[in-house]
Protein backbone atom coordinates (compact mmCIF):
# COMPACT_ATOMS: atom_id res chain seq x y z
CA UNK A 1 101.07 -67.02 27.00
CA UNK A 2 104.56 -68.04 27.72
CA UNK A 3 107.57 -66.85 25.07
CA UNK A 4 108.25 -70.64 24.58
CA UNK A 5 104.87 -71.66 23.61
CA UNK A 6 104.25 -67.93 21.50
CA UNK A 7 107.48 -69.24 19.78
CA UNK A 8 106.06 -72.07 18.27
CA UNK A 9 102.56 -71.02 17.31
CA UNK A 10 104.63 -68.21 15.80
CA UNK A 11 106.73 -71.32 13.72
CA UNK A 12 103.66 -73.17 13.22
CA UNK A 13 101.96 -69.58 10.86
CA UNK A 14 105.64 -68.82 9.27
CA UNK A 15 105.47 -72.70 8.10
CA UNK A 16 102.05 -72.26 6.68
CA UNK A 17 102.30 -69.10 4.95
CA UNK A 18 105.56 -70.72 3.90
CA UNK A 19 103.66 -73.56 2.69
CA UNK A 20 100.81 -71.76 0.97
CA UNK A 21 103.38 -69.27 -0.57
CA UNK A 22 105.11 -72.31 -2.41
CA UNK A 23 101.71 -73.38 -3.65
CA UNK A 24 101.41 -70.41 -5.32
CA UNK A 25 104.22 -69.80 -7.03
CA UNK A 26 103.86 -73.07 -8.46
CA UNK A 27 100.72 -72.71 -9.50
CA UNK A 28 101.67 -69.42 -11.05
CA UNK A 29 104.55 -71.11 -12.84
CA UNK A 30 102.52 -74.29 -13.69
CA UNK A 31 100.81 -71.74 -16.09
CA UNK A 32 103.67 -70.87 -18.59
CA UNK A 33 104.94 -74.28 -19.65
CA UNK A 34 105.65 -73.80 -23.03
CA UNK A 35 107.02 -70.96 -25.50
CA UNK A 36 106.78 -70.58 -29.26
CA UNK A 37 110.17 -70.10 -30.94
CA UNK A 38 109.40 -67.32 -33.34
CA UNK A 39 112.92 -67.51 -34.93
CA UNK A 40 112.83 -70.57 -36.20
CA UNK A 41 108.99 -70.80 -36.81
CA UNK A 42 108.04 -70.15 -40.76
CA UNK A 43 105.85 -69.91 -42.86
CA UNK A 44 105.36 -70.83 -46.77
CA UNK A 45 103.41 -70.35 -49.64
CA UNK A 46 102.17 -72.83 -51.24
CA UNK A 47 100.77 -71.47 -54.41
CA UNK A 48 104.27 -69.16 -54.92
CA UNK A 49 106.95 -71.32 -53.03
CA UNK A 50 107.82 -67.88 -51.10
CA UNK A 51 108.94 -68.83 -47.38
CA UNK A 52 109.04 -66.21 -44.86
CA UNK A 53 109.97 -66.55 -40.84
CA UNK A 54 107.23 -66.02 -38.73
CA UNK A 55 107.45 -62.52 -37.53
CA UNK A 56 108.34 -61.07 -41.22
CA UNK A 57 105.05 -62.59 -42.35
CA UNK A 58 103.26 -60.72 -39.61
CA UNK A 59 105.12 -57.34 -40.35
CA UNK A 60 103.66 -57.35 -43.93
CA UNK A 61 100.25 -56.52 -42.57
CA UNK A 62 101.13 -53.61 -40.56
CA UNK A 63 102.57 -51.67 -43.57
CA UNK A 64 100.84 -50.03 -46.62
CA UNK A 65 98.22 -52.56 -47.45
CA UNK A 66 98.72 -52.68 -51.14
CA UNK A 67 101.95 -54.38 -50.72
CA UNK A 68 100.61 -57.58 -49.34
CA UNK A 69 100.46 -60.26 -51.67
CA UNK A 70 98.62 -63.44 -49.56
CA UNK A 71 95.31 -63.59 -50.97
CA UNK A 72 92.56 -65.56 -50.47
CA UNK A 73 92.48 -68.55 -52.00
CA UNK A 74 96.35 -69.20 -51.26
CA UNK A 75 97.25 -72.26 -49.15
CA UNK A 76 100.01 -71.64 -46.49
CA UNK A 77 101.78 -73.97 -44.41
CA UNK A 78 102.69 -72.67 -40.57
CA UNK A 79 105.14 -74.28 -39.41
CA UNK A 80 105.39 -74.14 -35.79
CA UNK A 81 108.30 -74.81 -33.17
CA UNK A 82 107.11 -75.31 -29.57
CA UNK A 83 109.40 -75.98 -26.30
CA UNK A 84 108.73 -76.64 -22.84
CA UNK A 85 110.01 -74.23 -20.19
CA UNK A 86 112.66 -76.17 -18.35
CA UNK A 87 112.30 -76.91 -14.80
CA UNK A 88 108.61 -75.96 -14.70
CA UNK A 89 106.07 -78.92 -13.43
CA UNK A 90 102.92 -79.65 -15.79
CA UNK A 91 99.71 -81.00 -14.56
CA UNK A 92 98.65 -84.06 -16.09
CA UNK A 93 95.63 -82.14 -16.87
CA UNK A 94 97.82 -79.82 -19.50
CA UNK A 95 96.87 -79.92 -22.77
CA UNK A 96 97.50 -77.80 -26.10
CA UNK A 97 94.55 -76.63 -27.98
CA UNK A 98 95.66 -75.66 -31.68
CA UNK A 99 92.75 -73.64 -33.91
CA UNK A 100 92.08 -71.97 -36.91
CA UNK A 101 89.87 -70.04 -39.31
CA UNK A 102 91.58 -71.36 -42.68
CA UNK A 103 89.55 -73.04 -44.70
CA UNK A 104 90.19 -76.64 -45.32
CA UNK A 105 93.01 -77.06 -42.82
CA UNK A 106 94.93 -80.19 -42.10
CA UNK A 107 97.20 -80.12 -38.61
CA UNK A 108 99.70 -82.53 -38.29
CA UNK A 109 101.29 -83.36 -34.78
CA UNK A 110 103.74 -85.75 -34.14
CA UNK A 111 102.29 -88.98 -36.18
CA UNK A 112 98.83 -87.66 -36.05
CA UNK A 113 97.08 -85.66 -38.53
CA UNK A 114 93.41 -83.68 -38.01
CA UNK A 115 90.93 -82.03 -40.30
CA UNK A 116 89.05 -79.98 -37.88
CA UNK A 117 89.73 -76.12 -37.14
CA UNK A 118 90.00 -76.70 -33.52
CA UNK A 119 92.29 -80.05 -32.37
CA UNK A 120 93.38 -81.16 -28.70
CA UNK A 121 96.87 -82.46 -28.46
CA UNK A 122 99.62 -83.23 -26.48
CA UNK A 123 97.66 -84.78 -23.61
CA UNK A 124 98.52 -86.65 -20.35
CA UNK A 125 101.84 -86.76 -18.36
CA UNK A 126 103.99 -89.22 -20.97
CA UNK A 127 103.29 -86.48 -23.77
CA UNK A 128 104.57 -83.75 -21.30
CA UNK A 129 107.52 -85.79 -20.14
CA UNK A 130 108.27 -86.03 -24.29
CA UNK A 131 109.70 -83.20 -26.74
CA UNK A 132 107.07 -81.22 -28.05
CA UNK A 133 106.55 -81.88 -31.74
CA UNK A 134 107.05 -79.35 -34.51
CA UNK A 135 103.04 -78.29 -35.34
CA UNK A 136 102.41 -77.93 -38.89
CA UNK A 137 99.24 -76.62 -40.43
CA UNK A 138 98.34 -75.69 -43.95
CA UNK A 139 95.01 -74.16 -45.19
CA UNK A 140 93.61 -71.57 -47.46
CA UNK A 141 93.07 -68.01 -46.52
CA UNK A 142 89.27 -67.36 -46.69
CA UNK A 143 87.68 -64.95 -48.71
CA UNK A 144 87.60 -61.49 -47.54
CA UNK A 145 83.98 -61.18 -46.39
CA UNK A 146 83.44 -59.87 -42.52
CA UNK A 147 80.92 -58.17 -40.20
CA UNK A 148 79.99 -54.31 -41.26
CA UNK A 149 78.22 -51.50 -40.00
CA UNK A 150 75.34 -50.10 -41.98
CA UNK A 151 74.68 -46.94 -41.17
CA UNK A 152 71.30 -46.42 -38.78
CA UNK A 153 70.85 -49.73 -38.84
CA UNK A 154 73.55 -50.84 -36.74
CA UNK A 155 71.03 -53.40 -35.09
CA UNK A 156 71.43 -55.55 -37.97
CA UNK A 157 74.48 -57.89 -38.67
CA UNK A 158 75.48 -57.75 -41.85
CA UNK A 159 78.17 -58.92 -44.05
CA UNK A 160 80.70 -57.06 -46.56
CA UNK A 161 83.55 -57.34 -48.63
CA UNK A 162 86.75 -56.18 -46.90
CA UNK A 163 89.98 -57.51 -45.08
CA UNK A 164 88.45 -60.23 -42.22
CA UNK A 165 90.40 -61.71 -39.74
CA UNK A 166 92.17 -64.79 -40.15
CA UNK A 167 94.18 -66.79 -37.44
CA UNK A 168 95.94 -69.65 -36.23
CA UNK A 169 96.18 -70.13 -32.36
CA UNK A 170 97.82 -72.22 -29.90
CA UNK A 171 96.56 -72.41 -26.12
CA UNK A 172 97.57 -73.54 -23.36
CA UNK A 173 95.02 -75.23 -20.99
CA UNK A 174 93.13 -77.50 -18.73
CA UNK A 175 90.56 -80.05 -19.83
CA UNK A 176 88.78 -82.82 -17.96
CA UNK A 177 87.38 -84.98 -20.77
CA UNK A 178 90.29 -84.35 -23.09
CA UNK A 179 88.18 -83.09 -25.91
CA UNK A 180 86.75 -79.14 -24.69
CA UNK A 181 89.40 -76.77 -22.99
CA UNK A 182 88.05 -75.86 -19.14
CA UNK A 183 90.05 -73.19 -18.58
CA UNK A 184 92.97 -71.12 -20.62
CA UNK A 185 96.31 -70.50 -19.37
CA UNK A 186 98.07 -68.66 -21.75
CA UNK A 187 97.96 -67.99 -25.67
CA UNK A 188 100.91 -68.82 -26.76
CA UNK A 189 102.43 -65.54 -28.81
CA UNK A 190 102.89 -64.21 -30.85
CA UNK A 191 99.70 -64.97 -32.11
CA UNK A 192 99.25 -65.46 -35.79
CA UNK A 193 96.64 -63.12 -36.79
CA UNK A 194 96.66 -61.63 -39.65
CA UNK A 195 93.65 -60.61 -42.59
CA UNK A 196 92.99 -61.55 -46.18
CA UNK A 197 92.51 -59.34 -48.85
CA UNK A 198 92.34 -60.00 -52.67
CA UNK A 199 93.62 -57.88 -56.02
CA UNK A 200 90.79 -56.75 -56.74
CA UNK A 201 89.98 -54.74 -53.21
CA UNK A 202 93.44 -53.15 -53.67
CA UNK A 203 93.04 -52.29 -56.94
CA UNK A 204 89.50 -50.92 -56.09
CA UNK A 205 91.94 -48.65 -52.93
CA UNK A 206 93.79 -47.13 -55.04
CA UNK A 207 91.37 -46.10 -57.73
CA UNK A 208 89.75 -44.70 -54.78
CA UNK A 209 92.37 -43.14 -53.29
CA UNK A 210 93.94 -41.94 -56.91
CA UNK A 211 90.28 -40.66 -58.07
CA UNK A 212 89.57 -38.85 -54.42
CA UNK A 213 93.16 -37.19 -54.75
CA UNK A 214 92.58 -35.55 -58.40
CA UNK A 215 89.01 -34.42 -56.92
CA UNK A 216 90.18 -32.24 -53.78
CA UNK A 217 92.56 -31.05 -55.96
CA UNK A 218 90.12 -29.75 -57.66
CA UNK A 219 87.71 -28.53 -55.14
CA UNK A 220 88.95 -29.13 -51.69
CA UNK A 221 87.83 -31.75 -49.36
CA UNK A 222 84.20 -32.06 -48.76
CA UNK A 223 81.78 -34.51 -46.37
CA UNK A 224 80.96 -36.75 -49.85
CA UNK A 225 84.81 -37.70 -49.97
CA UNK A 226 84.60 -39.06 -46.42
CA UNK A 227 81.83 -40.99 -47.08
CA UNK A 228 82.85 -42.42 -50.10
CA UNK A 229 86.07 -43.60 -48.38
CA UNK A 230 83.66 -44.70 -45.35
CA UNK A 231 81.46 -46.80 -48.06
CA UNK A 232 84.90 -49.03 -48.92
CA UNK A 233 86.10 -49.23 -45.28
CA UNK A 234 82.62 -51.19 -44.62
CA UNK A 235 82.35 -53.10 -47.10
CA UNK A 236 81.56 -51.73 -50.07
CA UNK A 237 84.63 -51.75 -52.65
CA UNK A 238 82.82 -51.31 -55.88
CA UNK A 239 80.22 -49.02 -55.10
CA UNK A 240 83.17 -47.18 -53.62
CA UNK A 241 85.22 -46.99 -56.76
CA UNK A 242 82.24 -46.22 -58.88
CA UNK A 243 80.99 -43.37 -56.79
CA UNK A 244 84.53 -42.13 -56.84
CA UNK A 245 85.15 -42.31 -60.79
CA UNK A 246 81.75 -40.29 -61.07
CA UNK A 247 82.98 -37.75 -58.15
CA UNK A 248 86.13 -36.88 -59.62
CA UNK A 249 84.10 -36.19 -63.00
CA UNK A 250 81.32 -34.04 -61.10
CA UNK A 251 84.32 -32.44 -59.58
CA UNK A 252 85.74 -31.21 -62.94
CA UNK A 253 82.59 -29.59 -63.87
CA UNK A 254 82.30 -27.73 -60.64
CA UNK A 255 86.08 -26.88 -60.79
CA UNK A 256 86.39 -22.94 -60.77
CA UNK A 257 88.27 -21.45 -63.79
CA UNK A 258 92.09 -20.78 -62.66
CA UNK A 259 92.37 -16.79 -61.30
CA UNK A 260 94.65 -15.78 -63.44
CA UNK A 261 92.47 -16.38 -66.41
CA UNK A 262 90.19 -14.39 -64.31
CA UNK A 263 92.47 -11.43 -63.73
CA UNK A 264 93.65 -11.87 -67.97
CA UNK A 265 89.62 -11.74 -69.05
CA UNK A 266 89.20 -8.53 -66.44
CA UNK A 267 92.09 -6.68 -68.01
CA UNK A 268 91.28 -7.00 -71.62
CA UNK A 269 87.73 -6.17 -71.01
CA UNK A 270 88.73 -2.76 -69.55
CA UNK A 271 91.06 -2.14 -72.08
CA UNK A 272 88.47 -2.78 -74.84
CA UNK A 273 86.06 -0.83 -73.18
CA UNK A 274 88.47 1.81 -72.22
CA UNK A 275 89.61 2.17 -76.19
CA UNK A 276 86.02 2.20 -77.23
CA UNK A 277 84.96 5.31 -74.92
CA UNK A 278 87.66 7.08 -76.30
CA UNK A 279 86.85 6.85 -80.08
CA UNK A 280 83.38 7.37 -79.61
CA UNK A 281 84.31 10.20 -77.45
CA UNK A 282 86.45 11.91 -80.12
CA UNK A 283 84.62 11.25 -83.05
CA UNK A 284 81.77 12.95 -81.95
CA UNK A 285 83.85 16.08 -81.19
CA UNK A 286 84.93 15.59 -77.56
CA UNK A 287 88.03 16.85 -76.42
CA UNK A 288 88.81 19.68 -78.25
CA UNK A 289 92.33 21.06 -77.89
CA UNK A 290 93.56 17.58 -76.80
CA UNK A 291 96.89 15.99 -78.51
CA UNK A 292 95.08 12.93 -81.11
CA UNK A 293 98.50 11.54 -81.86
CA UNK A 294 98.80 11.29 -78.16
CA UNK A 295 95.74 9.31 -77.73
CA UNK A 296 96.43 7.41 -81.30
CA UNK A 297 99.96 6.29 -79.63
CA UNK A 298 97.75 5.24 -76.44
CA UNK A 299 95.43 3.39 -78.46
CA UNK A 300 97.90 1.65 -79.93
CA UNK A 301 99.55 0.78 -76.86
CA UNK A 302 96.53 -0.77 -75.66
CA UNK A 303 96.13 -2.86 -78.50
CA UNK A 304 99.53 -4.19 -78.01
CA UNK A 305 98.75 -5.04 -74.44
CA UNK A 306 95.46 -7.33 -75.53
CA UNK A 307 97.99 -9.00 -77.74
CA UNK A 308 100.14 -9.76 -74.55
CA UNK A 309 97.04 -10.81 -72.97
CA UNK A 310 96.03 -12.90 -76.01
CA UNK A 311 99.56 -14.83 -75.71
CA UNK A 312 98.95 -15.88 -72.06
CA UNK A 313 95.61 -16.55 -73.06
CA UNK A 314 97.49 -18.99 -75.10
CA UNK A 315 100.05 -20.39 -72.81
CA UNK A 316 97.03 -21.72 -70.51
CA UNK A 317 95.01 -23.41 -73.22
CA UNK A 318 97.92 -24.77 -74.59
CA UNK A 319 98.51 -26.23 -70.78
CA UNK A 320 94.92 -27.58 -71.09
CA UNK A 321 94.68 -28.88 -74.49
CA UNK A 322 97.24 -30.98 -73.50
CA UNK A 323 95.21 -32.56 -70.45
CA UNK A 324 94.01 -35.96 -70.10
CA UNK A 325 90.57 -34.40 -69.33
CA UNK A 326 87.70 -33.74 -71.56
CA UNK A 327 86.52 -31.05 -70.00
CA UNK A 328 89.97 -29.42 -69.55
CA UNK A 329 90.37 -29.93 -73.32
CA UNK A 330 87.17 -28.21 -74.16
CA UNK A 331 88.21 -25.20 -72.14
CA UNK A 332 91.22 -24.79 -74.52
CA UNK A 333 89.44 -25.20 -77.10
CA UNK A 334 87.27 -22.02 -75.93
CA UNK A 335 89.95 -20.17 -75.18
CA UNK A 336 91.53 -20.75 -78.46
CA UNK A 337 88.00 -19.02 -79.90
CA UNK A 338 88.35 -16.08 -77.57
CA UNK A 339 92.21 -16.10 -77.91
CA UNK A 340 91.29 -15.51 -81.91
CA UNK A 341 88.46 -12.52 -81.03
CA UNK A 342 91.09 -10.70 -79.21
CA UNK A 343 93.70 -9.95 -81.90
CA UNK A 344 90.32 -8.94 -84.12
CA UNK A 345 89.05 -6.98 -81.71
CA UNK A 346 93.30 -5.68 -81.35
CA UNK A 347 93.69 -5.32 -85.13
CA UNK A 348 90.32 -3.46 -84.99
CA UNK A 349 91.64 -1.09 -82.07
CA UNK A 350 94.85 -0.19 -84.16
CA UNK A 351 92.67 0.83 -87.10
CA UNK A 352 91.09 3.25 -84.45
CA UNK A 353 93.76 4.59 -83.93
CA UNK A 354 95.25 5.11 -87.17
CA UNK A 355 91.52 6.69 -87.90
CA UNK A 356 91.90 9.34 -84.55
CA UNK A 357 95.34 10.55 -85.81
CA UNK A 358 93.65 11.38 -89.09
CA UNK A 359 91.28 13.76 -87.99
């Protein structure tokens, strides 16, 4: 093959692949057309007047979920700002596809207005050669029901009471017929998805939540807890907050007696039973030769040491009396008995002793 001719069948590829690479990148291109202008997209309220800019209103959702204050039931208005991408060639075959899971929606576009959740706009080459109209859409969040997992019998689809999904989308896309989307180019983001919720699921959370707290104080964390927070995540709410209520009761029951009041009811008893063996052991003529005003002074130090012990006694069931539990209360009020035993069973010890230095 001669250099000459090799020269131009090399031309003849470089103008192809030039050719083909061209194709490409407009094809590529072709695919982002249009942008959504989250800064000056909004939306608002209807049933509070609030108006918030597009990306605050998503923000809400990712925080504590207590906070949030769409429910369902509330109609909101989106109101959305598209542009096109300049210098960027659209097919004729271009369209927008704008959908929705509100309930009861109405989408207005340009002069036209739809009731359906999914709508076909901006269609055909004088559309694209025009601005892109400001899309507004106002519905009503949905109540918060959505697709849970039952426990071995995952098989089965079943529905709960929790946050569901809610969104509003707009897609780019092709379409032959002008009424079903062939193929999708690009979602246009961000996308509006958010969830609804009510006031009664987040006050049922944090009954849960306050209820579970006051029970691990009480006795640690156990595998009921976990599954009590496991029956609200899917679904469940009130069950949930019932099961909880009764927990956190079972869990005061079952709530060990504070060690101190342990290590209090452990001294006194040796003390008692320490001042006992020794009168008993005197007065039947034990320890001859041995000092009695020595063990009368002991004695009565002893009986001075229950009433130290009697007075922390108190300081706890004073702590408990003054409890929002029952049971907590009750416990006071049987301290408060033994509390009253032990400076008897003191003044009793004294008399001992007074008794032992007589002999």
């Amino acid at each position: 093959m001669s250099m000459k001719r090799l020269f131009y069948v090399s031309l003849v590829v470089l103008t192809f692949g030039l050719l083909f690479l061209s194709v490409g990148i407009g094809i590529a291109s072709a695919q982002d057309v249009l942008r959504l202008d989250e800064d000056k997209s909004y939306v608002l309220n209807l049933e509070t007047g609030s108006k918030m800019s597009y990306t605050k209103f998503l923000e809400q959702f990712e925080g504590d979920r207590r906070k949030i204050n769409i429910f369902e039931g509330d109609r909101l208005e989106f109101n959305i700002y598209v542009s096109k991408i300049e210098k960027i060639h659209i097919p004729d075959d271009y369209v927008l596809k704008l959908e929705t899971n509100l309930e009861n929606p109405e989408w207005k576009f340009g002069d036209d207005i739809y009731h359906s959740a999914e709508v076909i706009v901006w269609k055909g080459k004088e559309e694209h050669e025009r601005m892109v109209p400001k899309v507004i859409l106002s519905g009503e969040v949905p109540k918060p029901i959505r697709k849970v997992k039952e426990p071995r019998f995952e098989a089965y689809d079943i529905y709960g009471i929790g946050e569901a999904e809610v969104y509003v989308r707009l897609i780019v896309g092709e379409t032959k017929d002008g009424a079903t989307l062939e193929t999708i180019r690009k979602k246009l983001e961000p996308t509006m998805e958010f969830f609804s919720t009510s006031e009664e699921i987040q006050d049922a959370e944090s009954e849960i939540d306050k209820n579970l707290e006051e029970a691990r104080g009480k006795i640690g964390g156990t595998d009921l807890e976990e599954d009590i927070r496991k029956l609200y995540e899917e679904g469940h709410p009130g069950w949930a907050s019932m099961l909880s209520e009764h927990y956190k009761k079972l869990s005061v029951a079952a709530e060990p007696p504070p060690v101190i009041l342990y290590a209090l009811l452990s001294v006194i008893v040796g003390l008692i039973l320490g001042s006992g063996f020794v009168y008993v052991y005197v007065s039947r003529g034990g320890g001859k030769g041995v000092d009695v005003s020595k063990i009368s002074s002991e004695l009565n130090d002893t009986s001075g040491k229950i009433e130290e012990k009697s007075s922390s006694i108190n300081a706890i069931s004073t702590r408990f009396a003054r409890s929002e539990d029952d049971e907590k209360r009750s416990v006071a009020r049987d301290l408060i008995r033994i509390r009253a035993s032990l400076n008897e069973i003191s003044s009793e010890i004294r008399t001992i002793a007074d008794r032992i230095k007589e002999r």
